[in-house]
C-alpha atoms as a PDB file:
ATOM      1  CA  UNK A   1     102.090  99.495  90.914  1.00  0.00           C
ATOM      2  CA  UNK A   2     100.197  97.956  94.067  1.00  0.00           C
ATOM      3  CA  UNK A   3      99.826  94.590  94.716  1.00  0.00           C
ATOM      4  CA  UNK A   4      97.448  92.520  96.856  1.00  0.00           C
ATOM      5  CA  UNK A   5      94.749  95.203  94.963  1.00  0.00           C
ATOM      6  CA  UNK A   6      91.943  92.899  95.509  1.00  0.00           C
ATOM      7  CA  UNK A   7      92.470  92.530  99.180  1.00  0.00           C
ATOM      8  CA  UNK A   8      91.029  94.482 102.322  1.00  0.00           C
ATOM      9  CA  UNK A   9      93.631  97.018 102.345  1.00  0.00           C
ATOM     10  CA  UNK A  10      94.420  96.647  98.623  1.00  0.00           C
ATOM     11  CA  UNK A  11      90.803  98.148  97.622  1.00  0.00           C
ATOM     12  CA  UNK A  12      91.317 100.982 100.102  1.00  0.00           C
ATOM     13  CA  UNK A  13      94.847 101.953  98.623  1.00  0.00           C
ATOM     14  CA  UNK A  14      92.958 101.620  94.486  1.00  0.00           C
ATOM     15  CA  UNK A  15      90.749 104.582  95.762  1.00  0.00           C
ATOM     16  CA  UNK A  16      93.021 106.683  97.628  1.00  0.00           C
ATOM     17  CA  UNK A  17      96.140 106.446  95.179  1.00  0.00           C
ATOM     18  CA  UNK A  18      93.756 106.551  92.471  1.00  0.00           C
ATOM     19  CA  UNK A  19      93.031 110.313  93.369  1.00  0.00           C
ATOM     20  CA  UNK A  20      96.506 110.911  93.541  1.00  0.00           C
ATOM     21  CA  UNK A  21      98.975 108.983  91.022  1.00  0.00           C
ATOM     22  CA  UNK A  22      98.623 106.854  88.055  1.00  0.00           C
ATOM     23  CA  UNK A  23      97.669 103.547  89.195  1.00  0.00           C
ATOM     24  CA  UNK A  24      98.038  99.701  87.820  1.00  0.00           C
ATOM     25  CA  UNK A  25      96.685  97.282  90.290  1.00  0.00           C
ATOM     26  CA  UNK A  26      96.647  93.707  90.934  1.00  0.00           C
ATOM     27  CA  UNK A  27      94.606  90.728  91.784  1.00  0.00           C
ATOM     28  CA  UNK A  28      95.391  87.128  91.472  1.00  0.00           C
ATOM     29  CA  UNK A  29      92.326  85.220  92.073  1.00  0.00           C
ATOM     30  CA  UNK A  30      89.487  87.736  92.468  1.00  0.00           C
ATOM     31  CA  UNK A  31      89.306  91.452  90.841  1.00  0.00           C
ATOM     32  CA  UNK A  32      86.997  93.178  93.401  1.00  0.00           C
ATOM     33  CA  UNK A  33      86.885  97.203  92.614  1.00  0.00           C
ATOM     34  CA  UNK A  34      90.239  96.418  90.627  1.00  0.00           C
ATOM     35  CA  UNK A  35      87.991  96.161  87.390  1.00  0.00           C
ATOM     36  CA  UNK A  36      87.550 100.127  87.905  1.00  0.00           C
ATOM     37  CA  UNK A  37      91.011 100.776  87.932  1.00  0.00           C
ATOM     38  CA  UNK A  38      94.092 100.156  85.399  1.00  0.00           C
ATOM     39  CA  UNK A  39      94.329  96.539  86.332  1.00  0.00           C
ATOM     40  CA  UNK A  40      96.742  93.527  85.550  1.00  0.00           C
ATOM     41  CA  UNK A  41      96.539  89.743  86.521  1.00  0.00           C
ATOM     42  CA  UNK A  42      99.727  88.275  88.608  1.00  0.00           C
ATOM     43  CA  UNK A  43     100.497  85.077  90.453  1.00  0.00           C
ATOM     44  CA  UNK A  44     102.687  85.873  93.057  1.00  0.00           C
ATOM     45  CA  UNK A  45     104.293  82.318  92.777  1.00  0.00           C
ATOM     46  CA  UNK A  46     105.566  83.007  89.006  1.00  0.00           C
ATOM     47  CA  UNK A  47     108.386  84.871  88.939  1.00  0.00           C
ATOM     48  CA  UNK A  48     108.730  85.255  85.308  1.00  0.00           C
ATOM     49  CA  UNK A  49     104.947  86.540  85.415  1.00  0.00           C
ATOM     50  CA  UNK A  50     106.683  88.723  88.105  1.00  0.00           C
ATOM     51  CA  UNK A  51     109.240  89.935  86.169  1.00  0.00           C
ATOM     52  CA  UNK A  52     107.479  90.436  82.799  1.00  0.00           C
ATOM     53  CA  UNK A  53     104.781  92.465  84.767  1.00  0.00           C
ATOM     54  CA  UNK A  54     107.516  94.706  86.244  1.00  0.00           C
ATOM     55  CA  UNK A  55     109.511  95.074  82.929  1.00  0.00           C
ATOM     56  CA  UNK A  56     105.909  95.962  81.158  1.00  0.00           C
ATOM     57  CA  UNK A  57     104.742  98.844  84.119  1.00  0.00           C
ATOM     58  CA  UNK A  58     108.461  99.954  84.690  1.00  0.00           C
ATOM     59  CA  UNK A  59     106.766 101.616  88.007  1.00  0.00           C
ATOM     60  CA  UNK A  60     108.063 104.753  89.807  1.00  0.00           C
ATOM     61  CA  UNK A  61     106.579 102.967  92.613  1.00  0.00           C
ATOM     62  CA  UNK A  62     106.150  99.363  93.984  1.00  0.00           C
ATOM     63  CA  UNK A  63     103.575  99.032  97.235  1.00  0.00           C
ATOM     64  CA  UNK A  64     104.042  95.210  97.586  1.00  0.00           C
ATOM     65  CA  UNK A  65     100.533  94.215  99.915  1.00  0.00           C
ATOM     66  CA  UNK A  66     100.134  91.208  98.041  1.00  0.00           C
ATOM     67  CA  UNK A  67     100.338  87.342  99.318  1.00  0.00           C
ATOM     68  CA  UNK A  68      99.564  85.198 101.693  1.00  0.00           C
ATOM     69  CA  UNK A  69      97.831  87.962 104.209  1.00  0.00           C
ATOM     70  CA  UNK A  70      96.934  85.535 107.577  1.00  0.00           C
ATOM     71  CA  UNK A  71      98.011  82.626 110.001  1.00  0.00           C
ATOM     72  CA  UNK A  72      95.109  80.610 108.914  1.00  0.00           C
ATOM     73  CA  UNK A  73      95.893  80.692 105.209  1.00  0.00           C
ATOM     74  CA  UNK A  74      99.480  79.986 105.363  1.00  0.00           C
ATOM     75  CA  UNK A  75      98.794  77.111 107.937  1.00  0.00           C
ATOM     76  CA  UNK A  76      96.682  75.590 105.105  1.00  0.00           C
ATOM     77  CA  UNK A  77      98.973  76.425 102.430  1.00  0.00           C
ATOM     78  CA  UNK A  78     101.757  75.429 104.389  1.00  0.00           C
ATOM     79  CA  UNK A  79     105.569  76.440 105.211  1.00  0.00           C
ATOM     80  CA  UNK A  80     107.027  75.786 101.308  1.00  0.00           C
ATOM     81  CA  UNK A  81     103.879  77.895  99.679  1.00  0.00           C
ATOM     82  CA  UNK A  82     103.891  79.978 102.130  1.00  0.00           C
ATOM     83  CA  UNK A  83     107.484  81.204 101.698  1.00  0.00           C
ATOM     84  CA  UNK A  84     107.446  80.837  98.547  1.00  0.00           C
ATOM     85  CA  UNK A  85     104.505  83.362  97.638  1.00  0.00           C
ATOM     86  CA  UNK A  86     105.725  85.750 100.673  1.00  0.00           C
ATOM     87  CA  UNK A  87     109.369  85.689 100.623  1.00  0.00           C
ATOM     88  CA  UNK A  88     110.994  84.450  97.317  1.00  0.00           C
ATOM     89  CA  UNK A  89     108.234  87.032  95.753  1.00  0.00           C
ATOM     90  CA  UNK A  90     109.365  89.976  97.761  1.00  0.00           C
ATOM     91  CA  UNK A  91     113.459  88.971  96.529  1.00  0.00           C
ATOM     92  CA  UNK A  92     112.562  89.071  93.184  1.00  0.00           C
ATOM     93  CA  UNK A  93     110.397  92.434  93.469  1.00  0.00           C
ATOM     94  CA  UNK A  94     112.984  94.143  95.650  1.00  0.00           C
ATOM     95  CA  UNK A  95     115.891  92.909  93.388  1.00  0.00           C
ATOM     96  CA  UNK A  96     113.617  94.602  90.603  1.00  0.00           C
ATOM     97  CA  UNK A  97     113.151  97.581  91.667  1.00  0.00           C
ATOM     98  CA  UNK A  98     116.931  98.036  92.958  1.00  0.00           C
ATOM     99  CA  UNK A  99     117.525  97.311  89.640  1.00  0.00           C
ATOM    100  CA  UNK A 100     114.940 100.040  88.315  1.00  0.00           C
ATOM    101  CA  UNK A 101     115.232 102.808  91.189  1.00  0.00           C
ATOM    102  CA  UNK A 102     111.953 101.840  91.842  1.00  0.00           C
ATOM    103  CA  UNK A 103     110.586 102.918  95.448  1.00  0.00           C
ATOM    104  CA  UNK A 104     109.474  99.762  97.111  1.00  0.00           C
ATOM    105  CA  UNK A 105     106.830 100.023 100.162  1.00  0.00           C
ATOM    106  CA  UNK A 106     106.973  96.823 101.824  1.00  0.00           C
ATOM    107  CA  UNK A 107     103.488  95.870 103.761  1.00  0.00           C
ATOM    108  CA  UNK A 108     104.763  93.685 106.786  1.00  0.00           C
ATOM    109  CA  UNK A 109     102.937  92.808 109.600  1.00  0.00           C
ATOM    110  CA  UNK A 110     103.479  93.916 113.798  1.00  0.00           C
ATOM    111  CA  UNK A 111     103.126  89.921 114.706  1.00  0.00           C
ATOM    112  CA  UNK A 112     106.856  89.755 113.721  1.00  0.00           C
ATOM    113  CA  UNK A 113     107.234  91.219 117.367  1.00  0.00           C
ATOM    114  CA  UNK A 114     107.730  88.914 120.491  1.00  0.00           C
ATOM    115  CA  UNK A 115     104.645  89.611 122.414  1.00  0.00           C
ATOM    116  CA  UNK A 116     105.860  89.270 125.879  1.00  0.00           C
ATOM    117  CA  UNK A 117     107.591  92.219 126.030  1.00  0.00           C
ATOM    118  CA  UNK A 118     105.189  94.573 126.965  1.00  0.00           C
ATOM    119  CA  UNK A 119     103.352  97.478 125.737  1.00  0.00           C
ATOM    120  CA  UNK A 120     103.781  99.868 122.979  1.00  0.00           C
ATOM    121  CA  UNK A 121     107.405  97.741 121.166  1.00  0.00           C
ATOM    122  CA  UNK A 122     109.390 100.377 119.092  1.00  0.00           C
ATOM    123  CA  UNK A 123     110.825  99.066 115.947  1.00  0.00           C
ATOM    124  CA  UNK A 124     114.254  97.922 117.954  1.00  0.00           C
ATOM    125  CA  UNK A 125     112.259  95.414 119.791  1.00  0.00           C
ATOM    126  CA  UNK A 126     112.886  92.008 120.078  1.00  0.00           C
ATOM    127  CA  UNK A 127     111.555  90.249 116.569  1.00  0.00           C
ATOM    128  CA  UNK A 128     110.183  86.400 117.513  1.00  0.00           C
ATOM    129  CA  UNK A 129     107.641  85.632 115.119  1.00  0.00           C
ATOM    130  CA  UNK A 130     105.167  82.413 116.553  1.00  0.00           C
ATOM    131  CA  UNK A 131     103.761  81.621 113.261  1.00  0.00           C
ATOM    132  CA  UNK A 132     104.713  80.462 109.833  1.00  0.00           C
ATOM    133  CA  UNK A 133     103.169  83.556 108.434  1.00  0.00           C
ATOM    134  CA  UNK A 134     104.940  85.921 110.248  1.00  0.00           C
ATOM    135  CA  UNK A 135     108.298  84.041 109.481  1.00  0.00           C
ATOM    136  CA  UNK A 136     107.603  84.753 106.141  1.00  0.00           C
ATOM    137  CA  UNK A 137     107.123  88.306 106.864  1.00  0.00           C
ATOM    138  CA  UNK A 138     110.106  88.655 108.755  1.00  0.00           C
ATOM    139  CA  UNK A 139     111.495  86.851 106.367  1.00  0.00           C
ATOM    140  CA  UNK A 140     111.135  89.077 103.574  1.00  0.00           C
ATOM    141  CA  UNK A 141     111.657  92.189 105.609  1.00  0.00           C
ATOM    142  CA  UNK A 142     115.332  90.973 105.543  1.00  0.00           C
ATOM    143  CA  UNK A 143     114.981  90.258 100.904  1.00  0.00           C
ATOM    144  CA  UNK A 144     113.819  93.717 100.732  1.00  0.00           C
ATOM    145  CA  UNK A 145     116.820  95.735 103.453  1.00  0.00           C
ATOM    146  CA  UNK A 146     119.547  93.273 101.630  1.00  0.00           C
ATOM    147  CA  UNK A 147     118.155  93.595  98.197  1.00  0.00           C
ATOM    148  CA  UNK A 148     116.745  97.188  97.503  1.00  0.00           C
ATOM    149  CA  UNK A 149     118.813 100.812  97.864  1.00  0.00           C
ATOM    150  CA  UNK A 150     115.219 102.594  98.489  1.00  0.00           C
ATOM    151  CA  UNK A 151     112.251 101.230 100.703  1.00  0.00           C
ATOM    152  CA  UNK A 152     109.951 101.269 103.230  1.00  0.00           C
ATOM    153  CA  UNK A 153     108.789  98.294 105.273  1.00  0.00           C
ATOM    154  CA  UNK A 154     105.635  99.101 107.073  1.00  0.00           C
ATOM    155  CA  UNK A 155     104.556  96.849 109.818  1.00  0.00           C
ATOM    156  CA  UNK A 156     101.042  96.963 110.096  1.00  0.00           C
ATOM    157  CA  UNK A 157      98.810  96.947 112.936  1.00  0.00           C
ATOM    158  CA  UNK A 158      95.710  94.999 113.182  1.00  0.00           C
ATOM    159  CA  UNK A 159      93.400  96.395 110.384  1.00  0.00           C
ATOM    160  CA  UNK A 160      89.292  96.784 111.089  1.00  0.00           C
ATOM    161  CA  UNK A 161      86.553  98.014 109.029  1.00  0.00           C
ATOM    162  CA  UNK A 162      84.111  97.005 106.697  1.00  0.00           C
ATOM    163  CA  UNK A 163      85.495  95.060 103.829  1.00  0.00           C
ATOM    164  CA  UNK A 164      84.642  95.967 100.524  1.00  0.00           C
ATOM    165  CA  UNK A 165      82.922  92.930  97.889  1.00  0.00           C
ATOM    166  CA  UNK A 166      82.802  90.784  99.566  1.00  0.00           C
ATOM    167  CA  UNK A 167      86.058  90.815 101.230  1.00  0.00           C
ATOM    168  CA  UNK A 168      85.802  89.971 105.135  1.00  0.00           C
ATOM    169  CA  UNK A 169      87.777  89.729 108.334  1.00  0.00           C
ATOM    170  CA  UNK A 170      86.636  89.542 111.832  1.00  0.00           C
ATOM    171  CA  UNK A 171      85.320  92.971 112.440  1.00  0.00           C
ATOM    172  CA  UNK A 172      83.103  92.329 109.662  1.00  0.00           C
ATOM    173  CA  UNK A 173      82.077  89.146 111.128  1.00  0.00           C
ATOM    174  CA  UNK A 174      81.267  90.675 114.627  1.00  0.00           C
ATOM    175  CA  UNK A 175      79.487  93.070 113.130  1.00  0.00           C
ATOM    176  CA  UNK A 176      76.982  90.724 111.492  1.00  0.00           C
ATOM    177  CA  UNK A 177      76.647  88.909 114.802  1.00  0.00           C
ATOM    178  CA  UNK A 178      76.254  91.709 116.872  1.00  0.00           C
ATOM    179  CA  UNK A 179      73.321  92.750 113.923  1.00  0.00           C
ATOM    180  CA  UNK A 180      71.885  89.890 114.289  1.00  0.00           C
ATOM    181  CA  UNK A 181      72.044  89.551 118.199  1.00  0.00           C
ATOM    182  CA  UNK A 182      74.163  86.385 118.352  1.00  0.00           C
ATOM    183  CA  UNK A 183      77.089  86.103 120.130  1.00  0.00           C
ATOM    184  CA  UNK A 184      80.460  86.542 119.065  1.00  0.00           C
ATOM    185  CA  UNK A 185      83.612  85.654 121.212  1.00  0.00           C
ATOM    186  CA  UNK A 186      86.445  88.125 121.499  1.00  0.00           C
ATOM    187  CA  UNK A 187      89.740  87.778 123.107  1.00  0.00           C
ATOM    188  CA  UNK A 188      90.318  89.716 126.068  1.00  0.00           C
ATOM    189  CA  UNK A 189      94.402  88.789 126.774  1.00  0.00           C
ATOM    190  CA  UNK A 190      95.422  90.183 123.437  1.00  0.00           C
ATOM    191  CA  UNK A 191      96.582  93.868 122.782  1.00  0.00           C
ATOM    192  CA  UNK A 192      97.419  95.354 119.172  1.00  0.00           C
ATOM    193  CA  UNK A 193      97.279  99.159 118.376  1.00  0.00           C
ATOM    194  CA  UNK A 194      94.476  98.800 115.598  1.00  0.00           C
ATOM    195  CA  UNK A 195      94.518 101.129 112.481  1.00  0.00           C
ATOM    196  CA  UNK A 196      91.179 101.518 110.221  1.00  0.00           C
ATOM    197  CA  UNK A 197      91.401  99.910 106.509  1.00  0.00           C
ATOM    198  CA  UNK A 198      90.688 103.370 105.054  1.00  0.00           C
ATOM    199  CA  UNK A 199      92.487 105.075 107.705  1.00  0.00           C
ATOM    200  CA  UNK A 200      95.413 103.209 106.393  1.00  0.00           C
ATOM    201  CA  UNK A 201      95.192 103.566 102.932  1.00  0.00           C
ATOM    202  CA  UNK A 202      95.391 107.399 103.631  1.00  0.00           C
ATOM    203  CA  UNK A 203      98.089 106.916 105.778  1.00  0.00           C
ATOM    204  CA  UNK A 204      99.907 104.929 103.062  1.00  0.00           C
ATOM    205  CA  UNK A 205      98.876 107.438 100.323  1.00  0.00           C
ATOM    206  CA  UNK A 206     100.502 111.103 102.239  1.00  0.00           C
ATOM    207  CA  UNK A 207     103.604 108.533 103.129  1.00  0.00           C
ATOM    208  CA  UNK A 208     104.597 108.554  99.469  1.00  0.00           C
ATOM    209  CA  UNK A 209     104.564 112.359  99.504  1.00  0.00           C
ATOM    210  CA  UNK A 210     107.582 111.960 102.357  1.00  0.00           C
ATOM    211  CA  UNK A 211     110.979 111.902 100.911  1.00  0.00           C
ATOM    212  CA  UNK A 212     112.268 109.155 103.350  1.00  0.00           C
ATOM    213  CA  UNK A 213     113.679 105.822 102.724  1.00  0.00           C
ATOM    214  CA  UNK A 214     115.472 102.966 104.189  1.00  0.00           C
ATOM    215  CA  UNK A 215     113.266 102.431 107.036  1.00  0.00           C
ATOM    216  CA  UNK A 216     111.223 100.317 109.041  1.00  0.00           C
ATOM    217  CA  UNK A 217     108.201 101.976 110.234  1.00  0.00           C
ATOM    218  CA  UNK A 218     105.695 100.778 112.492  1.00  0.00           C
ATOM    219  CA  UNK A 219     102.264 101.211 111.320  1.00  0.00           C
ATOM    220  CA  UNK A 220      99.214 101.524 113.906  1.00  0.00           C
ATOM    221  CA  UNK A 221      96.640 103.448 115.864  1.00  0.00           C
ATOM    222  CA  UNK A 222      97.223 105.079 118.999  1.00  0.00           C
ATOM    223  CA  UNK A 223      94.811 103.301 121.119  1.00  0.00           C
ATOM    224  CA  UNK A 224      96.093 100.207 122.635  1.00  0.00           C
ATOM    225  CA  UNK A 225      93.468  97.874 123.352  1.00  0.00           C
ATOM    226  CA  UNK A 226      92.084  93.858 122.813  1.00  0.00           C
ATOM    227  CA  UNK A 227      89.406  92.722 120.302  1.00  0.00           C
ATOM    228  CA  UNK A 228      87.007  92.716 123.696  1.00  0.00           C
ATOM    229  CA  UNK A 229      87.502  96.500 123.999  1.00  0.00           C
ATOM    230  CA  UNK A 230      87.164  96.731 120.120  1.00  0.00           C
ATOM    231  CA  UNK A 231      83.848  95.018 120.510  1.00  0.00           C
ATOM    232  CA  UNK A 232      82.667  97.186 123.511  1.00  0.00           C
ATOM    233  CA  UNK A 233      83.015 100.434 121.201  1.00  0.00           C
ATOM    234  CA  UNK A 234      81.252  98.920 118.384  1.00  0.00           C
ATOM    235  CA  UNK A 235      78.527  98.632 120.611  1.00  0.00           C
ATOM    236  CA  UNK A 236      78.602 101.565 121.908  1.00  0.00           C
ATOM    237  CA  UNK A 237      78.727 103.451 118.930  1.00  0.00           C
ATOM    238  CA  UNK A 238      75.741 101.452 117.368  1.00  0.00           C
ATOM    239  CA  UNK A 239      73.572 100.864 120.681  1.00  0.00           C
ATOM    240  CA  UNK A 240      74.359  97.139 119.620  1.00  0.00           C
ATOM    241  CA  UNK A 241      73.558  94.542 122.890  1.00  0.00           C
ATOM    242  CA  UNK A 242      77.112  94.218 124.628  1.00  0.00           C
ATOM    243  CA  UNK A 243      75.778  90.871 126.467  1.00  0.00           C
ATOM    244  CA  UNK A 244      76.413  89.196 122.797  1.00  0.00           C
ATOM    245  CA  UNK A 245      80.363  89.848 123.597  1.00  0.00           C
ATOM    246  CA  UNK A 246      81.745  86.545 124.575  1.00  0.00           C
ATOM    247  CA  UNK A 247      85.139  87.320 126.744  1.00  0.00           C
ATOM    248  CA  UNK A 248      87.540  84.521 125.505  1.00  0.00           C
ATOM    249  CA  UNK A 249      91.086  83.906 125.948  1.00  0.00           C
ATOM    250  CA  UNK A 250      93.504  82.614 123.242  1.00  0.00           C
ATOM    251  CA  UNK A 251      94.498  79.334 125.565  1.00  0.00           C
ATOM    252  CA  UNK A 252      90.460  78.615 125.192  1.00  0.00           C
ATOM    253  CA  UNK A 253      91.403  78.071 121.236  1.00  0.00           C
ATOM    254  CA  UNK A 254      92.171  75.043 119.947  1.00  0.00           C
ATOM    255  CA  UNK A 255      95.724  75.484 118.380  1.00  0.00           C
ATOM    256  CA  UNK A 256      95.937  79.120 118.160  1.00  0.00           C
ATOM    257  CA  UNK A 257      99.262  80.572 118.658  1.00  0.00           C
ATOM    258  CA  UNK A 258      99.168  82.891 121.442  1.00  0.00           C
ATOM    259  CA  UNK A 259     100.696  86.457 120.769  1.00  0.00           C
ATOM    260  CA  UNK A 260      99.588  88.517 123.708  1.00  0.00           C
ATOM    261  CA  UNK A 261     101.149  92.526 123.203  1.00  0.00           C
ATOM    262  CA  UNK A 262     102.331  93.510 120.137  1.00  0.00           C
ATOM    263  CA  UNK A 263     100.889  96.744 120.704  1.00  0.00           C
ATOM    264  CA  UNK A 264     103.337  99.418 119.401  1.00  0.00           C
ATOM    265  CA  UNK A 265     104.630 102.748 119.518  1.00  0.00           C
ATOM    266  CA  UNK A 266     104.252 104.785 116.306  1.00  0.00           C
ATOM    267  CA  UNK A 267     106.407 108.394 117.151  1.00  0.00           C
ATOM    268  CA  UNK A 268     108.397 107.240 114.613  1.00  0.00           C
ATOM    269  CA  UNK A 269     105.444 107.695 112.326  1.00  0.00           C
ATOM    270  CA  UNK A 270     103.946 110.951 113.651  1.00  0.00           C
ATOM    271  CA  UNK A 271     107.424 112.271 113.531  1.00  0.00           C
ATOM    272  CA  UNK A 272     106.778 111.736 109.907  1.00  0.00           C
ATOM    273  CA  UNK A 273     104.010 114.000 109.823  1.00  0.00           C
ATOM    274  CA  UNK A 274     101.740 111.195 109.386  1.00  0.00           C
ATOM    275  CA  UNK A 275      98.869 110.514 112.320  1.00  0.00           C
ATOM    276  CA  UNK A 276      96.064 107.794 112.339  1.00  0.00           C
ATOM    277  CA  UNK A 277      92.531 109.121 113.449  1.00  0.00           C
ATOM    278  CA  UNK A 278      91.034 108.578 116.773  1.00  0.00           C
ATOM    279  CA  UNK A 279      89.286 105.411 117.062  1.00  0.00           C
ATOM    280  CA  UNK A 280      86.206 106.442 118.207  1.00  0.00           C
ATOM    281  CA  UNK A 281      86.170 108.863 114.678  1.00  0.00           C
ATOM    282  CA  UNK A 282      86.672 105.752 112.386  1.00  0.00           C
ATOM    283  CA  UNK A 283      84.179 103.058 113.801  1.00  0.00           C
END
């Protein structure tokens, strides 16, 4: 059972499980490739709708992706929603599938990091989320290691790639722009260790194959590196016009909360067994 099935990374993971396991997938507002899969309706803010859809699957498997998936939406939802469809969500889907001996993959996020520590954080690092969505994630990193005897929580790196119908984040908008010669500003003071969408849906999908639970894992690409340098490979790649690449720091943003290195070290995850492609073979 996958949640969030709609979403960037949620239409990756309906074709690469797909190929592997038997798959029910959902969406809550809009169904994207879900309508090619086995495919089930759920609001994340009903628990009973939670509950009944859990008691209907009874999965061998729970990857929990769904919610509120970015700083800007859970500014505009605000703190209460926020939590609400991130954290009291996750308790009652990790209480679940304790209850089931369900394997739950948690999708977290690497902003629960403090980003002035440096480069390349292991998963000891300091935690000091900045923003209400990461709080949330954080948050319910903590539901799912009190609540459930057999998970994963995954914190994810800043995902890129081309979204699939019409689903969009900012490396599909700097592609357009850069298409279109017009100029798109980048920041050049923040690092992350970027993984691929599909990259990480096959990451994801050989993970499940891996008879290891009870950790916290983080998930990224080896390359540390800012959206500027992101943007100068794009261009590269494509022969796109780098003088449309607008160097821009996050102070220059009207209230954006500045995270500046939560780049971070994945041995933990090749150790595994599991490796993310070169960035240069993904763009």
């Amino acid at each position: 059972m996958l949640t969030g099935g709609s979403g960037l990374l949620g239409q990756y993971l309906n074709i690469s499980l797909s190929s592997k396991y038997e798959l029910i997938t959902t969406y809550y507002s809009e169904k994207r490739n879900c309508i090619n899969y086995n495919y089930r309706k759920l609001n994340l803010e009903n628990n009973s709708e939670i509950i009944r859809l859990f008691n209907e699957i009874k999965p061998d498997i729970v990857i929990h992706a769904g919610g509120v998936s970015n700083s800007n939406i859970a500014d505009e939802l605000g703190k209460e929603l926020t939590y609400k469809i991130n954290v009291e969500a996750a308790k009652i889907i990790s209480d679940l599938c304790n209850q089931n001996n369900t394997k739950l993959i948690y999708i977290s996020t690497d902003l629960v990091y403090d980003g002035e520590q440096g480069e390349f954080l292991t998963e000891s690092a300091e935690l000091n989320p900045e923003t209400v969505y990461a709080e949330s994630k954080l948050a319910a990193e903590f539901e799912v290691q009190k609540l459930s005897s057999n998970y994963l929580i995954l914190r994810m790196a800043l995902m890129f790639g081309n979204g699939l119908n019409g689903s969009q984040n900012f490396f599909t908008f700097m592609i357009n722009n850069l298409k279109n010669q017009k100029p798109v500003k980048l920041f050049v003071d923040q690092y992350r260790t970027p993984l691929e969408l599909s990259d990480s849906a096959r990451m994801i999908t050989e993970l499940l194959d891996k008879k290891i639970t009870n950790e916290i894992i983080n998930f990224g690409g080896r390359e540390r590196i800012s959206r500027f340098e992101l943007g100068e490979l794009v261009c590269n790649k494509y022969n796109f016009d780098p003088s449309y690449l607008i160097k821009t720091k996050m102070s220059e943003i009207p209230n954006y909360t500045a995270v500046a290195d939560v780049s971070m070290n994945t041995d933990k995850l090749s150790k595994i067994g599991i490796k993310s492609s070169k960035l240069l073979s993904v763009l």
